[in-house]
C-alpha atoms as a PDB file:
ATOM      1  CA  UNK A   1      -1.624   9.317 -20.173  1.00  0.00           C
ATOM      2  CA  UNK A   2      -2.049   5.896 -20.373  1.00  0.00           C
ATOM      3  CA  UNK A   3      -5.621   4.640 -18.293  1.00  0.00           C
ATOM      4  CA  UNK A   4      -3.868   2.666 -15.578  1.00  0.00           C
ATOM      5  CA  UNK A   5      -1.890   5.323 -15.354  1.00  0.00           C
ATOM      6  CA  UNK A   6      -4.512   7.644 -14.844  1.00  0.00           C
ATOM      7  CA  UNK A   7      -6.235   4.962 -12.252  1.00  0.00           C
ATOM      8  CA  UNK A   8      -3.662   4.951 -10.273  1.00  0.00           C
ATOM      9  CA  UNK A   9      -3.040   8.915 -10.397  1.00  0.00           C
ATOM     10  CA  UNK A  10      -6.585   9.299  -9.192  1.00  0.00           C
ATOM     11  CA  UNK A  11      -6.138   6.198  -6.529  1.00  0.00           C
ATOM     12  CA  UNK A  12      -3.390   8.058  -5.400  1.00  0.00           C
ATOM     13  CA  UNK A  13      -5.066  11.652  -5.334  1.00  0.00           C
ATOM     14  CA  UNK A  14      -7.825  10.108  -3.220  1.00  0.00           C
ATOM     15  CA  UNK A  15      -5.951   8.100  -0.549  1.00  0.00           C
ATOM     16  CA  UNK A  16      -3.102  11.307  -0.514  1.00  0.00           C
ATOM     17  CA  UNK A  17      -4.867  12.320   2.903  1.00  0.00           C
ATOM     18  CA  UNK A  18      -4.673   8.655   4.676  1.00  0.00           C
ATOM     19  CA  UNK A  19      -1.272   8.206   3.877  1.00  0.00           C
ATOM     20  CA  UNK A  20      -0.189  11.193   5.888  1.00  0.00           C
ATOM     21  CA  UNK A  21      -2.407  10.439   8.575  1.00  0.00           C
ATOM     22  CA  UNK A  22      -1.063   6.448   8.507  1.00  0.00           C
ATOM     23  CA  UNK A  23       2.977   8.088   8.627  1.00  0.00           C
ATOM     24  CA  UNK A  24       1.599   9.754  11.889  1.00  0.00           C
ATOM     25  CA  UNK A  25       1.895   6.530  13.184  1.00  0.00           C
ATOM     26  CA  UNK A  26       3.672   4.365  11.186  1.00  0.00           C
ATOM     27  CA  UNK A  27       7.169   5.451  12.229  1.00  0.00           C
ATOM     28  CA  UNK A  28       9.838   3.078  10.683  1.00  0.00           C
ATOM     29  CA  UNK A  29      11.012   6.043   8.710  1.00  0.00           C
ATOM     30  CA  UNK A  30      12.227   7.690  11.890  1.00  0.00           C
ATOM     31  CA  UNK A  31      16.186   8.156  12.905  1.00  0.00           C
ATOM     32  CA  UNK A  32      15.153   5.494  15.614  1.00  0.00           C
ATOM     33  CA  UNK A  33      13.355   3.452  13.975  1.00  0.00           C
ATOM     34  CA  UNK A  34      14.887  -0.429  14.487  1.00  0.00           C
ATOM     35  CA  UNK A  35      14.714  -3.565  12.264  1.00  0.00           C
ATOM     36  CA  UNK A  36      12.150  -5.367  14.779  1.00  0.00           C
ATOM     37  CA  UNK A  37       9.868  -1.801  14.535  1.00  0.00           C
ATOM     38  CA  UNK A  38      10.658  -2.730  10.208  1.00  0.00           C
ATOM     39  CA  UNK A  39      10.329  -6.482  10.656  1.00  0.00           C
ATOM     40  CA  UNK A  40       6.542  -5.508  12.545  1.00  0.00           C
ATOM     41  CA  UNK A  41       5.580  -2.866   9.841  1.00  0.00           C
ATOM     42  CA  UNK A  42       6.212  -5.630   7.176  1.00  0.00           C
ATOM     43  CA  UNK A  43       3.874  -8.113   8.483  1.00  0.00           C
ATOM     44  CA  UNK A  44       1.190  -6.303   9.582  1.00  0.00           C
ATOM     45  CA  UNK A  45       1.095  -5.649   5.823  1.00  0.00           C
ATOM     46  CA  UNK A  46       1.537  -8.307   4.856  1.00  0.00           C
ATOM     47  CA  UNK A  47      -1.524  -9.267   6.725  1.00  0.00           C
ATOM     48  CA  UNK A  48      -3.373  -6.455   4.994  1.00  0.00           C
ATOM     49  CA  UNK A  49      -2.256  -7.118   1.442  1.00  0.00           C
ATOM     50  CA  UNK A  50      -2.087 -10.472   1.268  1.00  0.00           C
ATOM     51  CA  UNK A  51      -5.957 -11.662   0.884  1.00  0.00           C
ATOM     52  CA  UNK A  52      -6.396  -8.484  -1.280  1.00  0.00           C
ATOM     53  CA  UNK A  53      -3.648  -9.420  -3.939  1.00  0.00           C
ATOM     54  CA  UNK A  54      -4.508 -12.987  -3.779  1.00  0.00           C
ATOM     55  CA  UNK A  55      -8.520 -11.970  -4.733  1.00  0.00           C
ATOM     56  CA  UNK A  56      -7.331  -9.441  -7.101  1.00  0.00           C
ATOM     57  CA  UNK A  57      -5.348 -11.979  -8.115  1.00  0.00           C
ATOM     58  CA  UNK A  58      -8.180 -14.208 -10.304  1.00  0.00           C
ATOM     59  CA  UNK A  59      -9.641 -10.854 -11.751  1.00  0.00           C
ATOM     60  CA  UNK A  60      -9.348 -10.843 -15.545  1.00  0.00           C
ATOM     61  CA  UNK A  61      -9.523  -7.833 -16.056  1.00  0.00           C
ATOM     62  CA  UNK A  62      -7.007  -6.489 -13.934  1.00  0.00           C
ATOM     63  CA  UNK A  63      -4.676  -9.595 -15.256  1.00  0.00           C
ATOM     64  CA  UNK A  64      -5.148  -8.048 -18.809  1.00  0.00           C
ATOM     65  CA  UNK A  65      -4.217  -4.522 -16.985  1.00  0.00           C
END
């Protein structure tokens, strides 16, 4: 296995637990769910990914990754 690939197995391992608890309450997977309930989903993370790409972003290292 390549190492990102193990990096991100392991990231994935670790967070497994607070992505179940997140579904709890992030719903837009549910048979009711509506665009707008989508739509609000998207930016909120949008909000939450957006300053973390954009400082991961001018890291070498993980541009060479």
């Amino acid at each position: 296995m390549s190492s990102a690939r193990t990096v991100l197995r392991a990231l994935k391992d670790s967070t497994h637990a607070l992505h179940r608890r997140a579904e709890q309450y992030v719903r837009i997977l549910d048979h009711d769910a509506t665009v707008e309930d989508y739509a609000r989903y998207l930016r909120a993370m949008y909000g939450f990914h957006a300053p973390i790409e954009a400082a991961l972003a001018g890291d070498p290292a993980l541009e060479a990754a």
